[in-house]
PDB file of N, CA and C in Angstrom:
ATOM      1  N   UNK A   1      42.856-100.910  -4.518  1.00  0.00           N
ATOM      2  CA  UNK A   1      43.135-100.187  -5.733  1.00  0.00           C
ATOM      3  C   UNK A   1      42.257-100.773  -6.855  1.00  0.00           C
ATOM      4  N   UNK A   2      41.645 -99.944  -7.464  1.00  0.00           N
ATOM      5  CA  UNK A   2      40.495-100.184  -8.756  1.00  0.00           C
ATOM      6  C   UNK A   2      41.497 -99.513 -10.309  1.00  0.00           C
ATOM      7  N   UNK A   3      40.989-100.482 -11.380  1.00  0.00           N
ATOM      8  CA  UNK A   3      41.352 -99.861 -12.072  1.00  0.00           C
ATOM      9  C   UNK A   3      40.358-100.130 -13.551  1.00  0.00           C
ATOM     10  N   UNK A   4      40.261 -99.203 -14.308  1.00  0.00           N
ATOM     11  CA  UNK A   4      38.907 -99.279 -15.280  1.00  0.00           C
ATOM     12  C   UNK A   4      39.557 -99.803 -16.516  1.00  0.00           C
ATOM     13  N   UNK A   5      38.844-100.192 -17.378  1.00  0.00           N
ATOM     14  CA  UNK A   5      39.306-100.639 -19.052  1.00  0.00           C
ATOM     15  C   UNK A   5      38.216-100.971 -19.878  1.00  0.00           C
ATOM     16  N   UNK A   6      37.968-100.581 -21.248  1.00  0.00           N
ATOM     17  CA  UNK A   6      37.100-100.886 -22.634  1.00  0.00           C
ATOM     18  C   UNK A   6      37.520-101.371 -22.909  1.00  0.00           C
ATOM     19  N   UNK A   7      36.596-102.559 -23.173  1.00  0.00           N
ATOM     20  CA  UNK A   7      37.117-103.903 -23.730  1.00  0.00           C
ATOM     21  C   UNK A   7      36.535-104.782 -24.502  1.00  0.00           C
ATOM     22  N   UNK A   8      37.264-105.557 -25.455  1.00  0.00           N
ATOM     23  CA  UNK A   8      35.644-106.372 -26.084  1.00  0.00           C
ATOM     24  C   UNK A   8      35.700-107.870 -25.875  1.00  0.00           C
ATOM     25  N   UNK A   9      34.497-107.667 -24.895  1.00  0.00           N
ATOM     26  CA  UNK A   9      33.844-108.973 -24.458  1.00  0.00           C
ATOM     27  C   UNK A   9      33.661-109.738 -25.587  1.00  0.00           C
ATOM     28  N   UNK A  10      34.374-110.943 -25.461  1.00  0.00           N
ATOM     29  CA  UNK A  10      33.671-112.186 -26.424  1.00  0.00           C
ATOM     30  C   UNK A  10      33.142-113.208 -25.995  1.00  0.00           C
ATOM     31  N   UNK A  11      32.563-113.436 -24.954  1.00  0.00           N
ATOM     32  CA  UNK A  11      31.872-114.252 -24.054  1.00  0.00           C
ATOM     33  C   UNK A  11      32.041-114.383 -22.731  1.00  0.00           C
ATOM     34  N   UNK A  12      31.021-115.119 -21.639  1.00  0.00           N
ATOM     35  CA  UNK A  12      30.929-115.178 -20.278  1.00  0.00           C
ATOM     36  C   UNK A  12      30.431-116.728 -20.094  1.00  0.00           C
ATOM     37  N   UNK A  13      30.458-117.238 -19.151  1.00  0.00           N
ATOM     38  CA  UNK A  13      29.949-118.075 -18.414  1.00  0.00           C
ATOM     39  C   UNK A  13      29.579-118.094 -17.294  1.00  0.00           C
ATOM     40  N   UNK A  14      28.518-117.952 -16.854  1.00  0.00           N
ATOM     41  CA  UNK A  14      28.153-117.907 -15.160  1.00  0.00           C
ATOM     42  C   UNK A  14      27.947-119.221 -14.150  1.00  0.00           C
ATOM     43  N   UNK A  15      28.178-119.501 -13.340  1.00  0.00           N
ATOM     44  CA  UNK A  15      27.623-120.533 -12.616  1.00  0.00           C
ATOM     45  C   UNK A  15      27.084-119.820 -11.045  1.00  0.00           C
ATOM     46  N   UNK A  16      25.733-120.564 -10.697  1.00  0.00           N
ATOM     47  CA  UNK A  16      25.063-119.529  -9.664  1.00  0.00           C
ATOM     48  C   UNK A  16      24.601-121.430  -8.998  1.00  0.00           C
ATOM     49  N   UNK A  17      25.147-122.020  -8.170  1.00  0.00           N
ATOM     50  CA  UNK A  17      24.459-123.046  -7.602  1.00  0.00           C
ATOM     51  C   UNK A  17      25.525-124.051  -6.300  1.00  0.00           C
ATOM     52  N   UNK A  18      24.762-125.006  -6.122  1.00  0.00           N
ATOM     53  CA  UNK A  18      25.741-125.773  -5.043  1.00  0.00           C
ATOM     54  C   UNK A  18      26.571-126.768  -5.242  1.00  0.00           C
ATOM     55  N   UNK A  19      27.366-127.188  -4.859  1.00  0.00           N
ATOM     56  CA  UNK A  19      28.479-127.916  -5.146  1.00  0.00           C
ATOM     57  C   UNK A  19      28.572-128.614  -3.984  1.00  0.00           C
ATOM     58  N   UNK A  20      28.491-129.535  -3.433  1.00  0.00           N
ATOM     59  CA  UNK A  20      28.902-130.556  -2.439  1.00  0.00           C
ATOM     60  C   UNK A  20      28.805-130.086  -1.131  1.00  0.00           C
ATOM     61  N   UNK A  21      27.298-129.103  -1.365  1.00  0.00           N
ATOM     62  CA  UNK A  21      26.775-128.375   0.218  1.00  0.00           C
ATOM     63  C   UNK A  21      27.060-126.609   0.192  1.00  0.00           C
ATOM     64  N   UNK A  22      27.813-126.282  -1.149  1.00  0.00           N
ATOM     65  CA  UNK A  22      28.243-125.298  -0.454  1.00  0.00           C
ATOM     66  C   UNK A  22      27.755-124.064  -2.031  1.00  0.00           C
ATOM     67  N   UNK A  23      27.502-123.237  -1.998  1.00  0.00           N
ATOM     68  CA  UNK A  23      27.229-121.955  -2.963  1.00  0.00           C
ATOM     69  C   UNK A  23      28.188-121.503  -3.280  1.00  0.00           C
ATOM     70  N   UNK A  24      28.313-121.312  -4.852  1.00  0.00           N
ATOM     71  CA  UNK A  24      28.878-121.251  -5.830  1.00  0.00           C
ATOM     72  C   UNK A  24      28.191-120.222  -6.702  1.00  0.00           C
ATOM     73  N   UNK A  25      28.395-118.926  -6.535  1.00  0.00           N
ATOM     74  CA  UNK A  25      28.773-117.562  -7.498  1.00  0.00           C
ATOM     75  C   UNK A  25      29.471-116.826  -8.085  1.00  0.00           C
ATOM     76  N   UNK A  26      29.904-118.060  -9.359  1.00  0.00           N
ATOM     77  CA  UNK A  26      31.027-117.520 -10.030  1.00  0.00           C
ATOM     78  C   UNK A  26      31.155-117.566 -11.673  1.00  0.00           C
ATOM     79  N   UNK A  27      31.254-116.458 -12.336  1.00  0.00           N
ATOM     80  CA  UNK A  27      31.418-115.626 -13.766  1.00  0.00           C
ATOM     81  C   UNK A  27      32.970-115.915 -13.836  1.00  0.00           C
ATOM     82  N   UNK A  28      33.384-116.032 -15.538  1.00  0.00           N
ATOM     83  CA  UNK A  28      34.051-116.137 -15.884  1.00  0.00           C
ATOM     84  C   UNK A  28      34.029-115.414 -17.290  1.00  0.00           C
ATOM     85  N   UNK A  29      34.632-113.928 -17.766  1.00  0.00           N
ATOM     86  CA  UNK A  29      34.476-113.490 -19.338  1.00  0.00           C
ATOM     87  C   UNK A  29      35.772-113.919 -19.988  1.00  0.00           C
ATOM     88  N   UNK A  30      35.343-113.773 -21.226  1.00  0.00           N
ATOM     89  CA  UNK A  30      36.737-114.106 -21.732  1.00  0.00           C
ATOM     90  C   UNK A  30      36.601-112.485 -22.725  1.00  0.00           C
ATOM     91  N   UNK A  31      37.779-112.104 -22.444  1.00  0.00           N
ATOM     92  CA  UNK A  31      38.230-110.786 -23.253  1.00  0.00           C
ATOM     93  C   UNK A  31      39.305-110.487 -24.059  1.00  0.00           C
ATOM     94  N   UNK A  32      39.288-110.321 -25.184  1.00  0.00           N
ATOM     95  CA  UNK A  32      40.160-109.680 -26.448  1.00  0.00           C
ATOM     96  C   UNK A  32      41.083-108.950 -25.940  1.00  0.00           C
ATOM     97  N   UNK A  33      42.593-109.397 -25.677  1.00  0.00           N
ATOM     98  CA  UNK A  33      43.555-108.771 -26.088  1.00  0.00           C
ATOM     99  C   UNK A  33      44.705-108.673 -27.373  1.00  0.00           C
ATOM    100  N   UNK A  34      44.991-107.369 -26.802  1.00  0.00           N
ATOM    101  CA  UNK A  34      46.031-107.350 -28.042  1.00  0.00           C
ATOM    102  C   UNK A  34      47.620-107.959 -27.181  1.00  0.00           C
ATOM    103  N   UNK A  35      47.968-108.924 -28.489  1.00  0.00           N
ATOM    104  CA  UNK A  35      49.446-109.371 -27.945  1.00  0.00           C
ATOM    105  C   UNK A  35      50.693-108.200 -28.710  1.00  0.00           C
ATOM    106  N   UNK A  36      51.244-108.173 -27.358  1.00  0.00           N
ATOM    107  CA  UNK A  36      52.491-106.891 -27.454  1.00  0.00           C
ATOM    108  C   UNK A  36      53.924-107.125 -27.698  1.00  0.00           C
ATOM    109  N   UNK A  37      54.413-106.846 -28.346  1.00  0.00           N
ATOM    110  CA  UNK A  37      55.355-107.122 -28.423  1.00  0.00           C
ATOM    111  C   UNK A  37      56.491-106.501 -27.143  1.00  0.00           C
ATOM    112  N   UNK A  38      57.235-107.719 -26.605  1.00  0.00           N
ATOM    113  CA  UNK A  38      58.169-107.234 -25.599  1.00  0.00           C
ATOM    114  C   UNK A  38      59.800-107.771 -25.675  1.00  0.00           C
ATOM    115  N   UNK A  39      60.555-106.648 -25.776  1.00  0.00           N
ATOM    116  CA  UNK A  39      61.802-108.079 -25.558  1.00  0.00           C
ATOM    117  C   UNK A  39      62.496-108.010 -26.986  1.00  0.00           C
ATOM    118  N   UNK A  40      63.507-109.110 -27.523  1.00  0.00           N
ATOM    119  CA  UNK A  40      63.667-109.357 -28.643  1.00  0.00           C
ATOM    120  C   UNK A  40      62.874-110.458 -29.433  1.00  0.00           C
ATOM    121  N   UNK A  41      61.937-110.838 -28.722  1.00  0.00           N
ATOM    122  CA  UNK A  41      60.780-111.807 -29.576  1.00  0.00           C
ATOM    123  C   UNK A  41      59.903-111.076 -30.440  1.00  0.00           C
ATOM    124  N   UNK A  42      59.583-111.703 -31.861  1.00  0.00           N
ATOM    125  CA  UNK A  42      58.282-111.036 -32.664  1.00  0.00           C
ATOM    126  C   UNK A  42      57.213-111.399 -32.266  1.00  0.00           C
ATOM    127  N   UNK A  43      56.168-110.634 -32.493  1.00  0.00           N
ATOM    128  CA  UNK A  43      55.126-111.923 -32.092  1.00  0.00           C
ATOM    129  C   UNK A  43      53.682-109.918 -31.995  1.00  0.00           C
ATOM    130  N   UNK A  44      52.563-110.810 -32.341  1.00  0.00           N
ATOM    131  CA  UNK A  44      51.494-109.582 -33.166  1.00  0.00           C
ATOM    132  C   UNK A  44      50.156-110.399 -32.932  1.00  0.00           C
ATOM    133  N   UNK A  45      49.102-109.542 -33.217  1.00  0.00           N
ATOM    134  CA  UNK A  45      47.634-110.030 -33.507  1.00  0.00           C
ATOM    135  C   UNK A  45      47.248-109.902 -31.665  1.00  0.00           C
ATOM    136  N   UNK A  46      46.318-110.535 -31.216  1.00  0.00           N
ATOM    137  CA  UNK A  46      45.379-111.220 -30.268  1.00  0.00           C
ATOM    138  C   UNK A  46      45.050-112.406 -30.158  1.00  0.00           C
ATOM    139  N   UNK A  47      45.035-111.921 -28.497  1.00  0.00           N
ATOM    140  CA  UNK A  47      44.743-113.469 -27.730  1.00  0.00           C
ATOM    141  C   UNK A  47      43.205-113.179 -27.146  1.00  0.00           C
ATOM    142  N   UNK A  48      42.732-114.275 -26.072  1.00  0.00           N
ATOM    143  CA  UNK A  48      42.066-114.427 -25.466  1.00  0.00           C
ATOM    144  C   UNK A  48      42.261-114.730 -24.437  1.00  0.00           C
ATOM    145  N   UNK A  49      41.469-113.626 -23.446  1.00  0.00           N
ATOM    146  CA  UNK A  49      42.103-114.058 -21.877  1.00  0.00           C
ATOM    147  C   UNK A  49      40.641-113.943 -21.370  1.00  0.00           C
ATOM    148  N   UNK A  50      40.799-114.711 -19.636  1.00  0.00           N
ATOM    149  CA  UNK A  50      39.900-115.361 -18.818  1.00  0.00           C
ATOM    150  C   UNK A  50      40.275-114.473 -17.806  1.00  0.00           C
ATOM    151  N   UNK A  51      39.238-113.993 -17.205  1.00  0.00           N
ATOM    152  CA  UNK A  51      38.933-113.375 -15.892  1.00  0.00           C
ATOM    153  C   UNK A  51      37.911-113.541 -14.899  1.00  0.00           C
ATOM    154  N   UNK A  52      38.139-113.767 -14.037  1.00  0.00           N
ATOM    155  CA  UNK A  52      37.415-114.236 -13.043  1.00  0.00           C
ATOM    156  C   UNK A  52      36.354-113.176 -11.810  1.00  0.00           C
ATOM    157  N   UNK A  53      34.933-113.230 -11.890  1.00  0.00           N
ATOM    158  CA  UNK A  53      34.259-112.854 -10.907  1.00  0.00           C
ATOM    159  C   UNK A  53      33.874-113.309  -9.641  1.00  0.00           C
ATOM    160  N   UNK A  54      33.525-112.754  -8.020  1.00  0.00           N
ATOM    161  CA  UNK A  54      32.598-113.751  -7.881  1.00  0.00           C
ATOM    162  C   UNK A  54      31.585-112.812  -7.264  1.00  0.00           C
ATOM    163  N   UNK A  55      30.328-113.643  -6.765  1.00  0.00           N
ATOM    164  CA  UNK A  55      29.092-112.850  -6.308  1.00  0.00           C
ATOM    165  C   UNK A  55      28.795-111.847  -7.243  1.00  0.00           C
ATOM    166  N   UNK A  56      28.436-112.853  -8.245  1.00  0.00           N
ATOM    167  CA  UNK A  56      28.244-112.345  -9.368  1.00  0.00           C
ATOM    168  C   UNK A  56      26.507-112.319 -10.307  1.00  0.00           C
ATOM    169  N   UNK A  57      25.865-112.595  -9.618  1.00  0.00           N
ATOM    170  CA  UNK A  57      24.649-112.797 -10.424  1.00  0.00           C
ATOM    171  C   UNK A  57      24.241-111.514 -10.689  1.00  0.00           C
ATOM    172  N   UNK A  58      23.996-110.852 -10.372  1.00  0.00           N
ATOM    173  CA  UNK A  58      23.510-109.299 -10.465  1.00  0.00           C
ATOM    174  C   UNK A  58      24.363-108.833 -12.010  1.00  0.00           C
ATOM    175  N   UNK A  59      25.795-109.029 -12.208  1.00  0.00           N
ATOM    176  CA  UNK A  59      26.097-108.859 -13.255  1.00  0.00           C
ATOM    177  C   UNK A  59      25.669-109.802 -14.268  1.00  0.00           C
ATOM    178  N   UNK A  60      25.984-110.947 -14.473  1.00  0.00           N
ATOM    179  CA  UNK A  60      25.602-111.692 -15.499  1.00  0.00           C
ATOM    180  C   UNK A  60      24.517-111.906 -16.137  1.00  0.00           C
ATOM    181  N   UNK A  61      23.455-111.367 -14.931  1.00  0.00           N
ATOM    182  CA  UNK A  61      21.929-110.646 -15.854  1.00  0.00           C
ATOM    183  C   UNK A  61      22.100-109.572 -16.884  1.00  0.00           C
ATOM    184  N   UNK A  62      23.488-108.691 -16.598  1.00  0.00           N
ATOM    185  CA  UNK A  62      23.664-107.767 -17.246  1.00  0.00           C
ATOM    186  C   UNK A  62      23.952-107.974 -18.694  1.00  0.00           C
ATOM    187  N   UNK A  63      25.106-109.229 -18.704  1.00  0.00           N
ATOM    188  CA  UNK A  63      25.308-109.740 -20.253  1.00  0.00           C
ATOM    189  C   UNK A  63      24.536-110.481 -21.251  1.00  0.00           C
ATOM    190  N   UNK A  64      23.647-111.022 -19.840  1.00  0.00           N
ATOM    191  CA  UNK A  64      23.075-112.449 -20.780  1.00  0.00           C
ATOM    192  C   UNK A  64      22.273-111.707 -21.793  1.00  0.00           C
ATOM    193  N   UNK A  65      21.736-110.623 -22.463  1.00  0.00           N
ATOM    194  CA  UNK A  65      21.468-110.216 -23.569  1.00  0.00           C
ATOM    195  C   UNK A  65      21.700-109.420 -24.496  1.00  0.00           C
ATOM    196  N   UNK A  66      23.219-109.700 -24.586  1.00  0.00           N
ATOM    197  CA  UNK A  66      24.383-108.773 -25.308  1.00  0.00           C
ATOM    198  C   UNK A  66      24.369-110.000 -26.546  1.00  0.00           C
ATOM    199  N   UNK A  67      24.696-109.127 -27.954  1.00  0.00           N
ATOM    200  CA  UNK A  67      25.323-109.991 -28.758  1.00  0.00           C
ATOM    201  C   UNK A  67      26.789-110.569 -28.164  1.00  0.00           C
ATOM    202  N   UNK A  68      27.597-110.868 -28.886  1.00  0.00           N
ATOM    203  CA  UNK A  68      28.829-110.738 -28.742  1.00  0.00           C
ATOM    204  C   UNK A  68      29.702-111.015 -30.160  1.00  0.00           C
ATOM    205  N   UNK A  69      30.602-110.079 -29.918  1.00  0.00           N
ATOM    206  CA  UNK A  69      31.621-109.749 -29.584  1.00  0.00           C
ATOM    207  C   UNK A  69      30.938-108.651 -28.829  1.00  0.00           C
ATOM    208  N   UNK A  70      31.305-107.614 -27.729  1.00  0.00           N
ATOM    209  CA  UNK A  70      30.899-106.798 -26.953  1.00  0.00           C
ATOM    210  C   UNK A  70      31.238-105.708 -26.587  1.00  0.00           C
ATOM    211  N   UNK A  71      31.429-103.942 -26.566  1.00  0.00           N
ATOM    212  CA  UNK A  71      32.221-103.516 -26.100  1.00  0.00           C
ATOM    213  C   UNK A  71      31.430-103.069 -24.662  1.00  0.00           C
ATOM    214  N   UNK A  72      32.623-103.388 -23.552  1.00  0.00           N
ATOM    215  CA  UNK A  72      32.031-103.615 -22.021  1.00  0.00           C
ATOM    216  C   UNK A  72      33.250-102.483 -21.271  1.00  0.00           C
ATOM    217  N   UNK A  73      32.659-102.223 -20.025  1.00  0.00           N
ATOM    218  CA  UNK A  73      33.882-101.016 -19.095  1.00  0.00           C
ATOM    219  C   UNK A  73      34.021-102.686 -18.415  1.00  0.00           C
ATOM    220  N   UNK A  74      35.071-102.850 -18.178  1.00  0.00           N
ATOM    221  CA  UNK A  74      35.491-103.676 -16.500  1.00  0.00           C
ATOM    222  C   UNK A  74      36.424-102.756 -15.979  1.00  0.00           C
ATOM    223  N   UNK A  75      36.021-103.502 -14.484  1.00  0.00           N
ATOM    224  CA  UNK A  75      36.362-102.666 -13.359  1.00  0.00           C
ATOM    225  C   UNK A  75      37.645-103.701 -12.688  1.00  0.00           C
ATOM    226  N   UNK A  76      38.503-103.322 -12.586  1.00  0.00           N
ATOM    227  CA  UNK A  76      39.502-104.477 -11.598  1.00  0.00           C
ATOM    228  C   UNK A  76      39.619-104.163 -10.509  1.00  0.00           C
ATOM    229  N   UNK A  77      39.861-105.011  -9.435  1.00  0.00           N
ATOM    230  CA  UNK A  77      40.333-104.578  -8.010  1.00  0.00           C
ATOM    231  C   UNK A  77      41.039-105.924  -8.011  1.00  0.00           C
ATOM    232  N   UNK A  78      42.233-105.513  -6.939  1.00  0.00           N
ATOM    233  CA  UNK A  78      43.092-106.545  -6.708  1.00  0.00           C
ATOM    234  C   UNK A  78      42.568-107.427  -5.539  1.00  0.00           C
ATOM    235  N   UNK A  79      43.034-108.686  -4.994  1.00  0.00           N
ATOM    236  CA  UNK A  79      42.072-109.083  -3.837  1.00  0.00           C
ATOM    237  C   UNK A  79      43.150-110.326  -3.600  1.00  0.00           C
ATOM    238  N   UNK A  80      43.438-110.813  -2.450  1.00  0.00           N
ATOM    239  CA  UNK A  80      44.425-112.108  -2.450  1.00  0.00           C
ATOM    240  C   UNK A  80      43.533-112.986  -2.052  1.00  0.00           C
ATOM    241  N   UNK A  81      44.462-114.265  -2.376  1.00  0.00           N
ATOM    242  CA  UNK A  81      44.074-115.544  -2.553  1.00  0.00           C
ATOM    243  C   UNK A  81      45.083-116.913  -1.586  1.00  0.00           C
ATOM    244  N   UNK A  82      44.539-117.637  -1.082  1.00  0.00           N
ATOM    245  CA  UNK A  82      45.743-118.550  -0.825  1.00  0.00           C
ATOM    246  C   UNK A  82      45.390-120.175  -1.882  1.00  0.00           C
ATOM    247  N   UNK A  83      46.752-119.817  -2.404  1.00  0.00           N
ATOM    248  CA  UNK A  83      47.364-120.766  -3.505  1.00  0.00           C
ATOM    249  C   UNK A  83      47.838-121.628  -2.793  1.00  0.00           C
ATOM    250  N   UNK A  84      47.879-122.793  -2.462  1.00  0.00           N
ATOM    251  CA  UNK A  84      49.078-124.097  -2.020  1.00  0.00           C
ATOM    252  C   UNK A  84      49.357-123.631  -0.571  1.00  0.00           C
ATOM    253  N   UNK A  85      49.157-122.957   0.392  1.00  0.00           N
ATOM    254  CA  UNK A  85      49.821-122.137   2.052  1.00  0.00           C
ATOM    255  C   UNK A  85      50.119-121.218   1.659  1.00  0.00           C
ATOM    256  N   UNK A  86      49.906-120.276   0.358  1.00  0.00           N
ATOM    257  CA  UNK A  86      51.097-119.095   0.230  1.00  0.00           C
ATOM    258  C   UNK A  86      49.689-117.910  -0.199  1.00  0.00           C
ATOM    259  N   UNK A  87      49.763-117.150   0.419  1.00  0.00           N
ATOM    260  CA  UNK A  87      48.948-115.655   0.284  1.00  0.00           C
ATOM    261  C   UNK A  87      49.341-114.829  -1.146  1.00  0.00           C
ATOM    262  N   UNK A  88      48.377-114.756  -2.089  1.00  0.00           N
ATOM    263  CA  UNK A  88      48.969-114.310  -3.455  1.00  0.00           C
ATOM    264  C   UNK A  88      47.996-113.457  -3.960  1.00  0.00           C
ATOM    265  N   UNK A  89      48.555-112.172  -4.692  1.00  0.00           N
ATOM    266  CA  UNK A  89      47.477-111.085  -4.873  1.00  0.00           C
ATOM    267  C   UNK A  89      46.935-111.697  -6.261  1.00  0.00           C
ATOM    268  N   UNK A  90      45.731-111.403  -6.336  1.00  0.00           N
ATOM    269  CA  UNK A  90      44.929-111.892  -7.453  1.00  0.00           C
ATOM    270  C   UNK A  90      43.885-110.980  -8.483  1.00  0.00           C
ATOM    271  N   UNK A  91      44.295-110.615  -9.453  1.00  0.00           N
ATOM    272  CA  UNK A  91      43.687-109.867 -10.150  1.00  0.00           C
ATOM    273  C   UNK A  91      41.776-110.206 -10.552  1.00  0.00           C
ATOM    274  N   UNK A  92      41.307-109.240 -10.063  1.00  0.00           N
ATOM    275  CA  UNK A  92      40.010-110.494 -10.068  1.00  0.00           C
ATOM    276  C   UNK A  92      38.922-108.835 -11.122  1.00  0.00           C
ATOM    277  N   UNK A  93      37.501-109.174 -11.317  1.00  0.00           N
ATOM    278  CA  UNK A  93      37.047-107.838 -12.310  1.00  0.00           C
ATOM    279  C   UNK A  93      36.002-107.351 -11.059  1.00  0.00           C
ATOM    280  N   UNK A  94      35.302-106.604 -10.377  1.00  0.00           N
ATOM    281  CA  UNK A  94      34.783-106.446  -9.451  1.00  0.00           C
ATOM    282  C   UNK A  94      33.398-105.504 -10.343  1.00  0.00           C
ATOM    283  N   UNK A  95      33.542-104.838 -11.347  1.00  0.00           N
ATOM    284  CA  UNK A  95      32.063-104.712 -12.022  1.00  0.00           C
ATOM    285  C   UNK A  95      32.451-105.138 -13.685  1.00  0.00           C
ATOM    286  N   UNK A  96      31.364-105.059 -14.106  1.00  0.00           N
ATOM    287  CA  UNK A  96      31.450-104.914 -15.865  1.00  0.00           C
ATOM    288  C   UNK A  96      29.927-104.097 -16.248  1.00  0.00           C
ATOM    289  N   UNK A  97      30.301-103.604 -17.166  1.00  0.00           N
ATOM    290  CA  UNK A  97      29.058-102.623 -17.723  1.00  0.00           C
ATOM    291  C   UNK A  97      28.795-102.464 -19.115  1.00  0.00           C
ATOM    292  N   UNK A  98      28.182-103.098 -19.688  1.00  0.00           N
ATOM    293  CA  UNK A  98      27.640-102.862 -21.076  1.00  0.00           C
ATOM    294  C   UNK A  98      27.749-101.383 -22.026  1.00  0.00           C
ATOM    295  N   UNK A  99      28.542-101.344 -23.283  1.00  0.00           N
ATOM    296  CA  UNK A  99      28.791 -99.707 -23.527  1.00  0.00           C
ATOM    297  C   UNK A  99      27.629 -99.738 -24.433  1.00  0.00           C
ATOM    298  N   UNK A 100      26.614 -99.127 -24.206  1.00  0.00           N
ATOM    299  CA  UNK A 100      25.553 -98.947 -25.376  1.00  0.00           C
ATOM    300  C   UNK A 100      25.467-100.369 -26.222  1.00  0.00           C
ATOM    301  N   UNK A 101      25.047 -99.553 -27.869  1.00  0.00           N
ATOM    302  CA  UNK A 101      24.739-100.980 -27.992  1.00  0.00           C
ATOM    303  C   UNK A 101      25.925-101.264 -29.349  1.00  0.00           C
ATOM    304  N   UNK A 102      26.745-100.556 -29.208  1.00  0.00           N
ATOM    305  CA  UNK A 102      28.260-101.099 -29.925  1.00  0.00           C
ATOM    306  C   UNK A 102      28.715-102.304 -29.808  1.00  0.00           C
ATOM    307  N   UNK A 103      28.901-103.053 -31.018  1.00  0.00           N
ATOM    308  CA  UNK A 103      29.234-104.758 -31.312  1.00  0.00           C
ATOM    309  C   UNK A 103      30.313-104.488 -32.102  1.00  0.00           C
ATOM    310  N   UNK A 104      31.628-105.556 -32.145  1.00  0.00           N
ATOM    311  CA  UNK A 104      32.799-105.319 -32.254  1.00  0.00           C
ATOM    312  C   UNK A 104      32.486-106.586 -34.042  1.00  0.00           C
ATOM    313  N   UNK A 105      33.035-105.750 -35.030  1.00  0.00           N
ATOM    314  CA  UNK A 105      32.927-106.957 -35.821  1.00  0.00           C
ATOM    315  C   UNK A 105      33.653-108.033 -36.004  1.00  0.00           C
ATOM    316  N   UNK A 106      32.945-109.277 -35.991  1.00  0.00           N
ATOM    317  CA  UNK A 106      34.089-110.137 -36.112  1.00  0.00           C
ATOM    318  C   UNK A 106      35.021-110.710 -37.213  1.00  0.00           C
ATOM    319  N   UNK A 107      36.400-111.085 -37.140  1.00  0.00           N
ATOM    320  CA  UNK A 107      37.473-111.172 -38.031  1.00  0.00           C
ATOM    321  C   UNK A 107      36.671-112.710 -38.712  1.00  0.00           C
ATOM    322  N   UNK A 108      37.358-112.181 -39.775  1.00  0.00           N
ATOM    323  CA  UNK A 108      36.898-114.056 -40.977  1.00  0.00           C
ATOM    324  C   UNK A 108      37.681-114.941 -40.666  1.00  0.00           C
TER     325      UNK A 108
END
């Protein structure tokens, strides 16, 4: 299952190399959300959240010459993982795509 979202990118980090014998292709964006209110708690504004790629170089050529703040499509697909012995579904971004050349302004 895929699922799409506009979003504004406020940065990435890529790492493309070896680690103790072994290859390592893995992106990390961090993206602007809005915090929601749920529940009987108050609570308003935006956070910043981390999402995880991998086999990723092909994209991160894509960002590395974006300003940022960014507005980007990501793509999600779900994909599991084993955590500690235990099989766990993992929200991971499987594309991202640059929207033209729209820049999000940033707050003071």
């Amino acid at each position: 299952m895929e699922m799409n979202r506009r979003v504004c990118l406020e940065g990435f980090t890529h790492f493309d190399g070896n680690i103790d014998g072994k290859h390592i292709d893995s992106l990390k964006v961090y993206v602007l959300e809005e915090i929601k209110s749920t529940g009987a708690g108050a609570c308003g504004g935006a956070r910043t959240v981390e999402y995880r790629m991998r086999d990723s170089r092909e994209v991160a050529a894509r960002l590395v010459g974006l300003k940022f703040p960014a507005e980007c499509d990501l793509t999600f697909g779900i994909t599991s993982a084993n955590r500690n012995g235990e099989t766990v579904a993992e929200l991971v971004i499987t594309d991202i795509k640059p929207v033209g050349a729209k820049q999000f302004a940033k707050s003071a």
